[in-house]
N, C-alpha and C. Protein backbone atom coordinates (compact mmCIF):
# COMPACT_ATOMS: atom_id res chain seq x y z
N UNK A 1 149.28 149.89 19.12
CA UNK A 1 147.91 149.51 19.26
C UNK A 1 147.71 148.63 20.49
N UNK A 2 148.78 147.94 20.51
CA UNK A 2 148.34 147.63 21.76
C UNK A 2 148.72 147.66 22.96
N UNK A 3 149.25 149.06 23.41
CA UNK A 3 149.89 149.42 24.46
C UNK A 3 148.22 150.62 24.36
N UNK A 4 147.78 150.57 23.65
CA UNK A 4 146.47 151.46 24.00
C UNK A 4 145.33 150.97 24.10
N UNK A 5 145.37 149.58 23.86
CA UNK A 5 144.05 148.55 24.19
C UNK A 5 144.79 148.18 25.88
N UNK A 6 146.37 148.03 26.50
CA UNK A 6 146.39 147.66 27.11
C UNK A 6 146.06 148.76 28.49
N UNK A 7 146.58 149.82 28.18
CA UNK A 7 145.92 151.13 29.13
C UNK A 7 144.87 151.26 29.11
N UNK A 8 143.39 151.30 28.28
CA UNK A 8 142.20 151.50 28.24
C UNK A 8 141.73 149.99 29.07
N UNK A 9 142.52 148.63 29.47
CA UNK A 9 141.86 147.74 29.91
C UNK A 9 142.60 148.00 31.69
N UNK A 10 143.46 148.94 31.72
CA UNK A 10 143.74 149.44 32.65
C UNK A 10 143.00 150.41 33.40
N UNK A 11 143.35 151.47 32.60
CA UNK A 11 141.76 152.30 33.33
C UNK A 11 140.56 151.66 33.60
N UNK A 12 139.78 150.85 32.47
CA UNK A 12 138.55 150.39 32.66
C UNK A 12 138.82 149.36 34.05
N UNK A 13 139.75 148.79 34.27
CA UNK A 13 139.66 148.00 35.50
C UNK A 13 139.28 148.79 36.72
N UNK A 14 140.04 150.22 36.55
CA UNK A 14 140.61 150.67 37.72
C UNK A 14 139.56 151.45 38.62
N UNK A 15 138.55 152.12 36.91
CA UNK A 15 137.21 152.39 37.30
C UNK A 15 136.31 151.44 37.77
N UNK A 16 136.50 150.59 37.26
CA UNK A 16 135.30 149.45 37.99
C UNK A 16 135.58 148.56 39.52
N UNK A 17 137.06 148.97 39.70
CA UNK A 17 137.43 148.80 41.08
C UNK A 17 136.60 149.61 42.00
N UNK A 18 137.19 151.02 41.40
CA UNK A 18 136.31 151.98 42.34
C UNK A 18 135.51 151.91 42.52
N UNK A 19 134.53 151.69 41.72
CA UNK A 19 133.16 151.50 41.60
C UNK A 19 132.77 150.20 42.66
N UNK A 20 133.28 149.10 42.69
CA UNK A 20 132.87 147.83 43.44
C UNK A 20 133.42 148.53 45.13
N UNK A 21 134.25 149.29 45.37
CA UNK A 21 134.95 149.70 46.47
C UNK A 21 133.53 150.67 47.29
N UNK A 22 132.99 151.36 46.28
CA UNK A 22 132.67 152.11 46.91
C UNK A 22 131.04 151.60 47.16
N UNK A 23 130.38 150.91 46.32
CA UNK A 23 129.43 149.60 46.76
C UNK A 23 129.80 149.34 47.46
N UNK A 24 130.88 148.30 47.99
CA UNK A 24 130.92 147.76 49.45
C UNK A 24 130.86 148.41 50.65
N UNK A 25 131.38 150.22 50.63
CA UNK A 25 131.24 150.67 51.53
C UNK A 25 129.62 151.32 52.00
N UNK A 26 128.91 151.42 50.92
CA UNK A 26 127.47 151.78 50.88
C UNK A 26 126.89 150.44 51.47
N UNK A 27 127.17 149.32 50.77
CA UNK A 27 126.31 147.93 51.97
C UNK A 27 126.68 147.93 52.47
N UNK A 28 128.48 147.79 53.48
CA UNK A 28 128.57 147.45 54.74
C UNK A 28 128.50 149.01 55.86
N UNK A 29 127.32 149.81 55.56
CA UNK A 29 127.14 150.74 56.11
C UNK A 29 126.83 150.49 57.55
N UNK A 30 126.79 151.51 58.76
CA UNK A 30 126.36 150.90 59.96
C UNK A 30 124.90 150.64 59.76
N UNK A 31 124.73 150.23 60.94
CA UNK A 31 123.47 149.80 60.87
C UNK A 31 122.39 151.05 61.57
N UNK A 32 120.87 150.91 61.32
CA UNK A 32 120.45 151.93 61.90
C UNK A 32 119.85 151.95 63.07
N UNK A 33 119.48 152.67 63.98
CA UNK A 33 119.01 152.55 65.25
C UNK A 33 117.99 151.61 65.15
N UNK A 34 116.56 151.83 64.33
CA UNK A 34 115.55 150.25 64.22
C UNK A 34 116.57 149.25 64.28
N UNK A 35 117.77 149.01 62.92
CA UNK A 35 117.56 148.02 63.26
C UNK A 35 118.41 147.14 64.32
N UNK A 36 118.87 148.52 64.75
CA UNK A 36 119.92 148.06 65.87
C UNK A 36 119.09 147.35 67.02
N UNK A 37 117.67 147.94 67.35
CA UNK A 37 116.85 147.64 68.38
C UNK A 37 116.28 146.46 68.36
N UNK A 38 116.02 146.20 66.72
CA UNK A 38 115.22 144.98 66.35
C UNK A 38 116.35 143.97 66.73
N UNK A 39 117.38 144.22 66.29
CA UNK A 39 118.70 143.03 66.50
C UNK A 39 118.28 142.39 68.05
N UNK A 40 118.58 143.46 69.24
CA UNK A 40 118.61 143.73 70.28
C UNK A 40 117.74 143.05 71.03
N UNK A 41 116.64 143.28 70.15
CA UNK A 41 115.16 142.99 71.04
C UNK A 41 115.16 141.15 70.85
N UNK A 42 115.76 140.59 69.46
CA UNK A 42 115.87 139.55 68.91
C UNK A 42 116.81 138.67 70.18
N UNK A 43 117.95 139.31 70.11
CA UNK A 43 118.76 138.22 70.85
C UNK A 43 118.47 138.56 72.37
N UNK A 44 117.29 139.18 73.03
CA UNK A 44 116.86 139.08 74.21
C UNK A 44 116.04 137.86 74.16
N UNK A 45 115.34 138.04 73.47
CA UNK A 45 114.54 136.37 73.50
C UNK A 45 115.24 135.56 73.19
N UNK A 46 116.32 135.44 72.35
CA UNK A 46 116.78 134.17 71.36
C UNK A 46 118.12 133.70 72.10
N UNK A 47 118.62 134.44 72.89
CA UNK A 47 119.99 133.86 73.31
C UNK A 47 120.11 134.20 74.80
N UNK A 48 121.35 133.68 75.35
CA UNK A 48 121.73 133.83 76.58
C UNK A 48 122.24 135.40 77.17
N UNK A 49 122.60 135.70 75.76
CA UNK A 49 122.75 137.60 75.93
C UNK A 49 124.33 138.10 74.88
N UNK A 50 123.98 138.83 74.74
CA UNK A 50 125.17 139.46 73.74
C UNK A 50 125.95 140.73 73.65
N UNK A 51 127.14 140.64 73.85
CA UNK A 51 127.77 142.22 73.48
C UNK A 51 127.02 143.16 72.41
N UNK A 52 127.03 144.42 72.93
CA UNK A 52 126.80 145.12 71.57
C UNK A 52 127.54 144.72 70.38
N UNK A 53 128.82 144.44 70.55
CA UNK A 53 129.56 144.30 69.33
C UNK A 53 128.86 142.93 68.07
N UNK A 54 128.24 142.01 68.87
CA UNK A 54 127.74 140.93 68.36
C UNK A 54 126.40 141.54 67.88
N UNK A 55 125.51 142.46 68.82
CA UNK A 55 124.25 142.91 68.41
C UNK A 55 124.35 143.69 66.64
N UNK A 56 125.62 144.27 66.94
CA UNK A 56 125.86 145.18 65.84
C UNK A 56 126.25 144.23 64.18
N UNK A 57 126.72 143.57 65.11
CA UNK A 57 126.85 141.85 63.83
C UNK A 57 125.73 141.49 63.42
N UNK A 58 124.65 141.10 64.33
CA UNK A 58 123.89 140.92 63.88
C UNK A 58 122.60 141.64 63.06
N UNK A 59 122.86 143.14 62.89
CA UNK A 59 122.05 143.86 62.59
C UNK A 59 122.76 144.04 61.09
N UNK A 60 123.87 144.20 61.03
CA UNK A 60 124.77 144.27 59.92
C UNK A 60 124.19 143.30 58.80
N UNK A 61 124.16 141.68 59.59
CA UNK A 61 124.14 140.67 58.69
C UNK A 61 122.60 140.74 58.54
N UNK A 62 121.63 140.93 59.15
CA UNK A 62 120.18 140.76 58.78
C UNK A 62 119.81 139.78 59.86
N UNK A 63 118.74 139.92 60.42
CA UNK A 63 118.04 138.84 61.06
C UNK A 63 117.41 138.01 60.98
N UNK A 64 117.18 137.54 59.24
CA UNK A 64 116.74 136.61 58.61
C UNK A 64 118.08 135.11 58.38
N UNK A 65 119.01 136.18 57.62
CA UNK A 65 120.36 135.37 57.64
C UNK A 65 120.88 135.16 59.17
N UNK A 66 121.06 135.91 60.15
CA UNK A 66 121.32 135.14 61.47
C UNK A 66 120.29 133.89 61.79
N UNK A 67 118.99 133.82 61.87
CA UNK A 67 118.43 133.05 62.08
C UNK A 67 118.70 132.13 61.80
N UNK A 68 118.86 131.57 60.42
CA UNK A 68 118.82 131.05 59.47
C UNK A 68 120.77 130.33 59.50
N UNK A 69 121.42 130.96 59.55
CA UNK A 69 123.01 130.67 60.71
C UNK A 69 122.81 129.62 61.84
N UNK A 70 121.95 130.62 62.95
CA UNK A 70 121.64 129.53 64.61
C UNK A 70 120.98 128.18 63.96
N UNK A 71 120.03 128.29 62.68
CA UNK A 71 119.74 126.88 63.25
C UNK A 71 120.16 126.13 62.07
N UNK A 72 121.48 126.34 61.33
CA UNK A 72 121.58 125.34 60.55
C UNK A 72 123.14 125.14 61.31
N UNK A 73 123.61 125.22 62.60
CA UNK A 73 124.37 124.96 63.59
C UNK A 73 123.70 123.62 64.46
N UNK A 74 124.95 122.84 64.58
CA UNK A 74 124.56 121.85 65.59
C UNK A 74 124.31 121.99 66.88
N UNK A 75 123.10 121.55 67.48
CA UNK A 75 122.68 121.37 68.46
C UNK A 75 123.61 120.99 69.90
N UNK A 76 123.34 121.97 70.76
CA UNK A 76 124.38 121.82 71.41
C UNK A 76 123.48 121.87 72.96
N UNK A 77 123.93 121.05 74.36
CA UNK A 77 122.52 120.57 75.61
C UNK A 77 123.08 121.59 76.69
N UNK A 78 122.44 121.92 77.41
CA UNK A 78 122.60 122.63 78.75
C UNK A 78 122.83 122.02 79.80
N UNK A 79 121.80 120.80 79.44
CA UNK A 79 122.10 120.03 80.53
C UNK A 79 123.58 119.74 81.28
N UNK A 80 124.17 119.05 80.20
CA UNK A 80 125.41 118.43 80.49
C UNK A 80 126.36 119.50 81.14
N UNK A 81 126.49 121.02 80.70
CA UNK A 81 127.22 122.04 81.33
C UNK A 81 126.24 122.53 82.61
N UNK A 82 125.34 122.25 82.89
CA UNK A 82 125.08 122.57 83.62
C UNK A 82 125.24 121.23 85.23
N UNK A 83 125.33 120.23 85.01
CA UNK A 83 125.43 118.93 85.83
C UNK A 83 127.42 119.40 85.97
N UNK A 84 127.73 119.62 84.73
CA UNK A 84 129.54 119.86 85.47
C UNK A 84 129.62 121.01 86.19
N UNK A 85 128.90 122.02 86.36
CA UNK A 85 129.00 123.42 86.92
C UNK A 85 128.58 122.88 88.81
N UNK A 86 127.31 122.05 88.82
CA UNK A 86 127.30 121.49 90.12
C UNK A 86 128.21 120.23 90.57
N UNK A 87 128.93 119.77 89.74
CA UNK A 87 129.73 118.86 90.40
C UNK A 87 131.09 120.07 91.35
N UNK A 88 131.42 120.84 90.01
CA UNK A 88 132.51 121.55 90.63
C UNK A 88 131.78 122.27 91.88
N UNK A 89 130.97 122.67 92.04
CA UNK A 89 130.15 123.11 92.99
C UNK A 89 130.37 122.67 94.08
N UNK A 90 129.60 121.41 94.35
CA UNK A 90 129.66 120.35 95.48
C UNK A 90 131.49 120.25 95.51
N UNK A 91 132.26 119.99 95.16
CA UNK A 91 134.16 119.81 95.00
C UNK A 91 134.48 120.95 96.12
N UNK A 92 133.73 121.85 95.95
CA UNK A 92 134.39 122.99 96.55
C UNK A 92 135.14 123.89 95.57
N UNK A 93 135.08 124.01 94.40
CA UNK A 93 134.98 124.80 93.32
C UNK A 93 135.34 126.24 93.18
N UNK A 94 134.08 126.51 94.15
CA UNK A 94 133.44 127.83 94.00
C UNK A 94 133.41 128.69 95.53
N UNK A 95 133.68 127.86 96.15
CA UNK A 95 133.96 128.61 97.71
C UNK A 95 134.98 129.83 97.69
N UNK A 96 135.54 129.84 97.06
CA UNK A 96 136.40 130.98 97.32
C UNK A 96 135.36 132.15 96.49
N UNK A 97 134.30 132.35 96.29
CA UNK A 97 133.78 133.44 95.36
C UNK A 97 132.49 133.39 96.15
N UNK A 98 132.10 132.97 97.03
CA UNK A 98 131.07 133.24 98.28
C UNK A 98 131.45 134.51 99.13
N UNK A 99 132.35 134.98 99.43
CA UNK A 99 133.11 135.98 99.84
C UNK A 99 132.52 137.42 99.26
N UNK A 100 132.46 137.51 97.67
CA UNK A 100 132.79 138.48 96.39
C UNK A 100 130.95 138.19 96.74
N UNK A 101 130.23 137.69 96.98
CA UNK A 101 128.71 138.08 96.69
C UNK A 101 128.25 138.14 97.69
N UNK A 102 127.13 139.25 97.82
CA UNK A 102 126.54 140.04 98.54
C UNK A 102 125.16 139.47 98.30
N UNK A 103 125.01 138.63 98.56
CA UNK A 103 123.87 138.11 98.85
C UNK A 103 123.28 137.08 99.96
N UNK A 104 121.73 137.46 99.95
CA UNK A 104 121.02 136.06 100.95
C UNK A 104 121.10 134.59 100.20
N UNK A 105 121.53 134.10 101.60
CA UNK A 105 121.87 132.24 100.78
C UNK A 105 120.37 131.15 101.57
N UNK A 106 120.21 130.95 100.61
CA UNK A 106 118.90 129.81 100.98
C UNK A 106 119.06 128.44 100.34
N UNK A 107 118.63 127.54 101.44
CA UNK A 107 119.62 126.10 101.27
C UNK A 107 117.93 125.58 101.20
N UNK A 108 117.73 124.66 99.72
CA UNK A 108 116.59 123.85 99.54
C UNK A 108 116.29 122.77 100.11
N UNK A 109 115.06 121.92 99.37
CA UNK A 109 114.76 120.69 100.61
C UNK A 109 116.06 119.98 100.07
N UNK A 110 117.05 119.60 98.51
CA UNK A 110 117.69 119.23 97.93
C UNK A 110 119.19 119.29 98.68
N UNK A 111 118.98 119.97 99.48
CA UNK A 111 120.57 120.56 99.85
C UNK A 111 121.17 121.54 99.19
N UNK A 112 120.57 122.17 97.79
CA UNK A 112 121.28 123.40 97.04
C UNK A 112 121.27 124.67 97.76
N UNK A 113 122.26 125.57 97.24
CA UNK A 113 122.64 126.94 97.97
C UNK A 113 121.78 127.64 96.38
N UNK A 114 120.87 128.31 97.12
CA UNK A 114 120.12 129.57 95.69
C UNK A 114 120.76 131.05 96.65
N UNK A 115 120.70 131.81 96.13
CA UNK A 115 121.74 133.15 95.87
C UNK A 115 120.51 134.21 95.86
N UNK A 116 119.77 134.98 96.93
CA UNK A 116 119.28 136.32 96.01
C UNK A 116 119.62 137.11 96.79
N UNK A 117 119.43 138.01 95.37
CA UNK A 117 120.67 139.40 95.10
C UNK A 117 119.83 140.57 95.56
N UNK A 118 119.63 141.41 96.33
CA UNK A 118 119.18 142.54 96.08
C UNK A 118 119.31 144.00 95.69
């Protein structure tokens, strides 16, 4: 008796494995072109820019729950990376990669070098 309560709690597991297995593969389905676009269109406004692979993350996870992710993350300034990017600048930094760009250089009333590309 109970080598047949213990197989029937065997099977019944084994079915309800399957069963949870194959749920997970139905939600973590790809995502669909909307909402691949909506993702897309989202982190054009919302971020600095993103791999597809991240777009596809984020379409996966929902764009309510990403949102909702970015801003319960600590606050993080531009400023400050951006003041070390011109120090190395001014150092001489970056001179060796003036070479590699093909661009017009225009020097402000500030003394800065701006870059356009055509």
């Amino acid at each position: 008796m109970n080598c047949q309560r213990l197989t029937r709690l065997t099977i019944g597991s084994w079915s309800i494995s399957a069963i949870l297995v194959l749920v997970g593969l139905l939600v973590h389905a790809e995502p669909t072109q909307q909402e691949l676009e909506d993702a897309s269109r989202l982190a054009a406004r919302a971020t600095f820019g993103m791999t597809y692979e991240q777009i596809v993350d984020m379409a996966e996870q929902g764009l309510n729950e990403w949102l909702d992710e970015q801003l319960e993350m600590d606050c993080t300034y531009f400023v400050p990376v951006e003041d070390q990017l011109f120090e190395m600048h001014k150092e001489g930094e970056y001179d060796d990669l003036r070479d590699l760009i093909d661009a017009e250089v225009e020097i402000d009333e500030d003394g800065n070098e701006n870059y356009w590309m055509w």
